[in-house]
PDB file of N, CA and C in Angstrom:
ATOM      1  N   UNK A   1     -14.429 177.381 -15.185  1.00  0.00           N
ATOM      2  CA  UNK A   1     -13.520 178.412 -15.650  1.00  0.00           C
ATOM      3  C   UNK A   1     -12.069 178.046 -15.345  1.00  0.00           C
ATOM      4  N   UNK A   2     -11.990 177.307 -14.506  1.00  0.00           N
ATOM      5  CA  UNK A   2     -10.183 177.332 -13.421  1.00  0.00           C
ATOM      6  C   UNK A   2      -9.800 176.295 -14.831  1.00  0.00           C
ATOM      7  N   UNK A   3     -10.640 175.064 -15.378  1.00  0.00           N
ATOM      8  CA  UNK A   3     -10.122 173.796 -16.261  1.00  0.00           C
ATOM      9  C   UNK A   3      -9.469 174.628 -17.574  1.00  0.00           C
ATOM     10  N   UNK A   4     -10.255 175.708 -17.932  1.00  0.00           N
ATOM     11  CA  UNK A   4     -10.058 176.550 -19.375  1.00  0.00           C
ATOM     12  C   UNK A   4      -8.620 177.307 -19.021  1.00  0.00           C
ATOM     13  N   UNK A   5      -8.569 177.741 -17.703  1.00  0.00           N
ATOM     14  CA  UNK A   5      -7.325 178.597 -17.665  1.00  0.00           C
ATOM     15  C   UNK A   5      -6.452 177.559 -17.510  1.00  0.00           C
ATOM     16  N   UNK A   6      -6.243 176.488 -16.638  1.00  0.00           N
ATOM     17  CA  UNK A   6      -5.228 175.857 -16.941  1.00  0.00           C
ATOM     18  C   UNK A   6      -5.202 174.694 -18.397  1.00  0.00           C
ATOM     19  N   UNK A   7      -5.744 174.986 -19.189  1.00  0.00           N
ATOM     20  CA  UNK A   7      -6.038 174.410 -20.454  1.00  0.00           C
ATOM     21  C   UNK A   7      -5.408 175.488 -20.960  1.00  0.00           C
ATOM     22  N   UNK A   8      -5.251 176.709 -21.493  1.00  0.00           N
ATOM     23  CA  UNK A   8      -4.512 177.480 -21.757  1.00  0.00           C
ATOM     24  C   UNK A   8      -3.365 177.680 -21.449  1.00  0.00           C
ATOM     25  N   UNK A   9      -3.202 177.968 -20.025  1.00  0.00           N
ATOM     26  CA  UNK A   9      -1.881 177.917 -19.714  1.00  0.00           C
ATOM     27  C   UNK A   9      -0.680 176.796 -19.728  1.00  0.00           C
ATOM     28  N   UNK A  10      -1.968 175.494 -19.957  1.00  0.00           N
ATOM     29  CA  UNK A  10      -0.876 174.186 -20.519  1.00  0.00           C
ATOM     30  C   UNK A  10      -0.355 174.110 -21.985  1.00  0.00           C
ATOM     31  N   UNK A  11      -1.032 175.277 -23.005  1.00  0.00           N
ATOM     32  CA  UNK A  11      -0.627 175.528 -24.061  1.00  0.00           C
ATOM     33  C   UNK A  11       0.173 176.543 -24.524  1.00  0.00           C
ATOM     34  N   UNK A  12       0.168 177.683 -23.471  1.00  0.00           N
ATOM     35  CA  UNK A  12       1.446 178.439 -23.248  1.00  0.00           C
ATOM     36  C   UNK A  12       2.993 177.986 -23.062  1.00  0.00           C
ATOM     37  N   UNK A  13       2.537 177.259 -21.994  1.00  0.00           N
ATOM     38  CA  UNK A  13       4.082 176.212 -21.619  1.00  0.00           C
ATOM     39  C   UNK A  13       4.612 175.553 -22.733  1.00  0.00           C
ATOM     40  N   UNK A  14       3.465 174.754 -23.291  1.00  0.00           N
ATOM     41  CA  UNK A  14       3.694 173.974 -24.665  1.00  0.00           C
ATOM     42  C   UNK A  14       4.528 174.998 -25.323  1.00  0.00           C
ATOM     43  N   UNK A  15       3.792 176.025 -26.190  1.00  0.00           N
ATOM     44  CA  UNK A  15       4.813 176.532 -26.621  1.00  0.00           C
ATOM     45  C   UNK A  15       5.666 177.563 -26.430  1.00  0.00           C
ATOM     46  N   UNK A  16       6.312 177.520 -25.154  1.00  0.00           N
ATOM     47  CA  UNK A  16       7.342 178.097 -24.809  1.00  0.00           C
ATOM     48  C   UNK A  16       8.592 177.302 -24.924  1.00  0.00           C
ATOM     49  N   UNK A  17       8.032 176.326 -24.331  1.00  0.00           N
ATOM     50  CA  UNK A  17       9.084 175.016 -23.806  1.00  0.00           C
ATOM     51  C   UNK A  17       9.807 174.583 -25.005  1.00  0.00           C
ATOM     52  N   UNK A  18       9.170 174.501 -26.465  1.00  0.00           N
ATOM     53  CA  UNK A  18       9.796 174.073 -27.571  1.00  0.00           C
ATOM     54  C   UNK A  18      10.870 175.009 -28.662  1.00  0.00           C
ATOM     55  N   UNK A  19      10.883 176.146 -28.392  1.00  0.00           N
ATOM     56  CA  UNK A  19      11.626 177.150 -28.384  1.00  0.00           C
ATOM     57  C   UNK A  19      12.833 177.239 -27.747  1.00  0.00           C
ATOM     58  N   UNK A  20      12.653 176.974 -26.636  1.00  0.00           N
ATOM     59  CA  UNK A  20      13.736 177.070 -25.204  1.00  0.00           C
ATOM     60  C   UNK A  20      14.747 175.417 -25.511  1.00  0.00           C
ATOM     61  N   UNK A  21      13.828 174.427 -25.612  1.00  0.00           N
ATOM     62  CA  UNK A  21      14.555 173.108 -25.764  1.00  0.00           C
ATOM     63  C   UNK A  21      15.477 173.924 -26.792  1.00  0.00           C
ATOM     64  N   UNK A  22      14.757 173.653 -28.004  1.00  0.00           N
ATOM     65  CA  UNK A  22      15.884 174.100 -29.039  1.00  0.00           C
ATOM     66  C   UNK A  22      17.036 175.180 -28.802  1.00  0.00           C
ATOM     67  N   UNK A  23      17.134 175.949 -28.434  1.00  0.00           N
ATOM     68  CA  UNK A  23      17.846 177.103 -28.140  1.00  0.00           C
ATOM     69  C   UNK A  23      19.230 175.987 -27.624  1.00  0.00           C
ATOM     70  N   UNK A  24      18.595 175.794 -26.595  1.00  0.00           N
ATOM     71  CA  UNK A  24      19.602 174.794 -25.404  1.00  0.00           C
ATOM     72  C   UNK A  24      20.278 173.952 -26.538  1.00  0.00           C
ATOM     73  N   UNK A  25      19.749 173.204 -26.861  1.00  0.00           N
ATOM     74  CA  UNK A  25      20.290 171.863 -28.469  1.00  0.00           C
ATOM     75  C   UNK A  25      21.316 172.487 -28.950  1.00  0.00           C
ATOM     76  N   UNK A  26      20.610 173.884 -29.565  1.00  0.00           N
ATOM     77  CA  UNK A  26      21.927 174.513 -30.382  1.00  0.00           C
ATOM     78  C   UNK A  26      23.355 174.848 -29.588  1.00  0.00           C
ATOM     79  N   UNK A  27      22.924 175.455 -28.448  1.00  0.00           N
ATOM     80  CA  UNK A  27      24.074 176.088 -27.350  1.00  0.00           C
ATOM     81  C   UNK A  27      24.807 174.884 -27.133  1.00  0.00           C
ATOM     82  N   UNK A  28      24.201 173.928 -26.693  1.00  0.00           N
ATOM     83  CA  UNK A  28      25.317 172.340 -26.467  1.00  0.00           C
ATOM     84  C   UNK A  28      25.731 171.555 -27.474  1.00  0.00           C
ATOM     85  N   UNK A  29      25.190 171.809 -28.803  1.00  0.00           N
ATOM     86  CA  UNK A  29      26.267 171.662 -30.039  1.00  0.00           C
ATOM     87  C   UNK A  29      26.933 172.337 -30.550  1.00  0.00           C
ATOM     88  N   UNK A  30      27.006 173.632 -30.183  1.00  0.00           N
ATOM     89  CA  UNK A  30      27.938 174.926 -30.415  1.00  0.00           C
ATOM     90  C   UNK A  30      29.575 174.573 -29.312  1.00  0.00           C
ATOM     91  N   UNK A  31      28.436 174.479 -28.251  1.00  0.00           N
ATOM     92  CA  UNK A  31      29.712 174.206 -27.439  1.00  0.00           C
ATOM     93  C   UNK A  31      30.554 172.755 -27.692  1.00  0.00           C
ATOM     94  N   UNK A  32      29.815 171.938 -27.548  1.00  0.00           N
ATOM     95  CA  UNK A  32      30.590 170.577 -28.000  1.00  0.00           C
ATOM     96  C   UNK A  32      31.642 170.651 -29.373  1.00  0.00           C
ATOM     97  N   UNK A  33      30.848 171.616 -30.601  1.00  0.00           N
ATOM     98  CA  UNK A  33      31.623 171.574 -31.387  1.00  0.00           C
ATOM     99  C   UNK A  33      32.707 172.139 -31.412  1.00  0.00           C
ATOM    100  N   UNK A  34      33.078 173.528 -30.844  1.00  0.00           N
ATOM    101  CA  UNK A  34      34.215 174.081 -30.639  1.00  0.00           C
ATOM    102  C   UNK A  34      34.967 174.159 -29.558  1.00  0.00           C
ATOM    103  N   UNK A  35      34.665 172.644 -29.107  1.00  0.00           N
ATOM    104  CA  UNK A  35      35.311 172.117 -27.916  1.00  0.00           C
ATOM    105  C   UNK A  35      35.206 172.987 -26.320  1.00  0.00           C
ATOM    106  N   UNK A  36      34.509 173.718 -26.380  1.00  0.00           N
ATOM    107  CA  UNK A  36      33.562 174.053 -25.266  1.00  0.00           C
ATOM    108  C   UNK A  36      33.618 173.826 -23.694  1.00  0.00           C
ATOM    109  N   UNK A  37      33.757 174.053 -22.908  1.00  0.00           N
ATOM    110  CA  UNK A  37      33.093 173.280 -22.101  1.00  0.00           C
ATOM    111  C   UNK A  37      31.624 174.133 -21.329  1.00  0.00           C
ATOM    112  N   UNK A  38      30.633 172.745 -21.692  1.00  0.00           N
ATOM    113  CA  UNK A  38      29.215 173.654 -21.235  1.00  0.00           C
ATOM    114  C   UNK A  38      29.122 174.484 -20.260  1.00  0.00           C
ATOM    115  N   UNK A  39      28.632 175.658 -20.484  1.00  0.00           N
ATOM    116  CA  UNK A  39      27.945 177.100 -19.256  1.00  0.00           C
ATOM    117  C   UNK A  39      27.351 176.417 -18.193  1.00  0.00           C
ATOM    118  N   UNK A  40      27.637 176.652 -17.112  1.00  0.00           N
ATOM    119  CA  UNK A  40      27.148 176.524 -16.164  1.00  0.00           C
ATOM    120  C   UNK A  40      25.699 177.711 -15.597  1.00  0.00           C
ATOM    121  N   UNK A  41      24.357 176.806 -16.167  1.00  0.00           N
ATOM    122  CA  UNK A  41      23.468 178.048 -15.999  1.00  0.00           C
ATOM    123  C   UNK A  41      22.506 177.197 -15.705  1.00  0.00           C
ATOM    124  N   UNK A  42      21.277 177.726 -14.980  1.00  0.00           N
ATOM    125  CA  UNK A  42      19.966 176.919 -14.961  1.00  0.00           C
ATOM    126  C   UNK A  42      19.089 176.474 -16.145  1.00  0.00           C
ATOM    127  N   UNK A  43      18.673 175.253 -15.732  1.00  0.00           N
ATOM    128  CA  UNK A  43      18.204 174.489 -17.284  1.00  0.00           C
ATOM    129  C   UNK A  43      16.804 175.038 -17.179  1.00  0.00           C
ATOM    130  N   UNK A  44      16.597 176.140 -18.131  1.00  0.00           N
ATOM    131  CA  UNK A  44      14.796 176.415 -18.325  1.00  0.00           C
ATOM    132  C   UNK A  44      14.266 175.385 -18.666  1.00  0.00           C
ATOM    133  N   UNK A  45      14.726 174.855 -19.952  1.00  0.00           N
ATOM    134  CA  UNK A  45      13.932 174.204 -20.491  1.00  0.00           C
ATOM    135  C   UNK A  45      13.441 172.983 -19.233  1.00  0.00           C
ATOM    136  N   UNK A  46      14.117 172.857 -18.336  1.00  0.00           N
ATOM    137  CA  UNK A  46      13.560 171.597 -17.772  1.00  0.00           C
ATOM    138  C   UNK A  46      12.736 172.167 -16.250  1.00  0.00           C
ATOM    139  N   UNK A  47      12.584 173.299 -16.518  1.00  0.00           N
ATOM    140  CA  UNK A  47      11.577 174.075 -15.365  1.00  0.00           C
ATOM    141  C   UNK A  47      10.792 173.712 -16.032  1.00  0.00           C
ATOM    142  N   UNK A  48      10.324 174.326 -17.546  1.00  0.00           N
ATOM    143  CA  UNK A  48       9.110 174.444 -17.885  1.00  0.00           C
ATOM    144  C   UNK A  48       8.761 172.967 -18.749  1.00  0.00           C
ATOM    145  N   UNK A  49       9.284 172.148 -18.696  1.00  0.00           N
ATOM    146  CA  UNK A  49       8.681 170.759 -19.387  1.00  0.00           C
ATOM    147  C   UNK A  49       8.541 170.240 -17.547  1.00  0.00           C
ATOM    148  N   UNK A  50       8.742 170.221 -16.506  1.00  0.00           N
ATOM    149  CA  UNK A  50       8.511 169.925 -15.572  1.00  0.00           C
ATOM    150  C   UNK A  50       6.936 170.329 -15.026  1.00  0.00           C
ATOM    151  N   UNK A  51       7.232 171.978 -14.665  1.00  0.00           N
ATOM    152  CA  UNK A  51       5.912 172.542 -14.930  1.00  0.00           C
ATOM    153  C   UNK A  51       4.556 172.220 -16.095  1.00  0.00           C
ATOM    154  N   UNK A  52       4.985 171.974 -17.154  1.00  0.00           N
ATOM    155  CA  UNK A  52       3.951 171.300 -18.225  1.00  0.00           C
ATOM    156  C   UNK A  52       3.421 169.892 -17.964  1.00  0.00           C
ATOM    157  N   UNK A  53       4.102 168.786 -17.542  1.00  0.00           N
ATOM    158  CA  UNK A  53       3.884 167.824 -17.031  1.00  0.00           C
ATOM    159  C   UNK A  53       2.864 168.231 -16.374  1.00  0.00           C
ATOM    160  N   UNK A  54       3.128 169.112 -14.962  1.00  0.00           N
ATOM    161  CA  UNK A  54       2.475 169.165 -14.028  1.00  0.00           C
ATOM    162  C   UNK A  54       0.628 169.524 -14.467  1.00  0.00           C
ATOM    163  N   UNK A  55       0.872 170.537 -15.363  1.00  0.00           N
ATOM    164  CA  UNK A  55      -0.255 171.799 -15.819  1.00  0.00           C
ATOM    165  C   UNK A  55      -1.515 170.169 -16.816  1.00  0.00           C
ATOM    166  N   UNK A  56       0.010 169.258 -17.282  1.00  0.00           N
ATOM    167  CA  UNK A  56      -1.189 168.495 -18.260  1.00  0.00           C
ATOM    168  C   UNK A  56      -1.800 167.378 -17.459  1.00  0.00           C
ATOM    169  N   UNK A  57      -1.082 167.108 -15.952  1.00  0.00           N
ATOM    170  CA  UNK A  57      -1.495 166.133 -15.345  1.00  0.00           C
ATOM    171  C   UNK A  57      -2.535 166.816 -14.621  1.00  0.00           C
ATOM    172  N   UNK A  58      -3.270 167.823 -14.557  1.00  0.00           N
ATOM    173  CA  UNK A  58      -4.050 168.400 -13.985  1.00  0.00           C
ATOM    174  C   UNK A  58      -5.264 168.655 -14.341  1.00  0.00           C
ATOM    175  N   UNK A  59      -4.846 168.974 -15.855  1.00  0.00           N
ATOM    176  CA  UNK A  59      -6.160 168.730 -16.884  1.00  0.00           C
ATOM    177  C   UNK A  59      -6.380 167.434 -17.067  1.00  0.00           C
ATOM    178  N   UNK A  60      -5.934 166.593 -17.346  1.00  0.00           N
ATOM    179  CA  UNK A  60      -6.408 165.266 -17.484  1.00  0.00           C
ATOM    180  C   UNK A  60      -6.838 164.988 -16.036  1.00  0.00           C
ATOM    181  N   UNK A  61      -6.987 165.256 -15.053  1.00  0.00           N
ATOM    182  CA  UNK A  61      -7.317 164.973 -14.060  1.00  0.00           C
ATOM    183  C   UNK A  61      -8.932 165.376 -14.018  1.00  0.00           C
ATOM    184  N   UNK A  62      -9.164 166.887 -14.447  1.00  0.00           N
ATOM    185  CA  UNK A  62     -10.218 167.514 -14.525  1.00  0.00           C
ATOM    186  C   UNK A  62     -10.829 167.205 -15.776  1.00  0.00           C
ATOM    187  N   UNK A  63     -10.965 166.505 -16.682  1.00  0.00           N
ATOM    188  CA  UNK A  63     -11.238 165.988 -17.778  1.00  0.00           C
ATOM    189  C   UNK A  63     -12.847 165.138 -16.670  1.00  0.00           C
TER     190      UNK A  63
END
């Protein structure tokens, strides 16, 4: 049961994480383009592609 939940929850992350990247993409070509200088804020996107790493190195472990 524990392999299925984190098999799921490595597909949650999945697609959270690709949403969030993009968001970020746009915000740092928004800013770059109108000469900007980038927000100083915490990078989600690189919590949760960190965390996903983690979630897929775990299943492949339990594989």
């Amino acid at each position: 049961m524990i392999p299925a939940v984190f098999g799921y929850a490595t597909i949650g992350l999945c697609l959270a994480t690709l949403p969030t990247l993009f968001i970020e993409l746009l915000q740092h070509v928004k800013c770059h383009m109108e000469g900007k200088p980038l927000p100083a804020r915490a990078n989600l996107s690189q919590y949760l592609l960190c965390t996903t790493a983690v979630f897929l190195a775990v299943n492949l472990w339990w594989l």
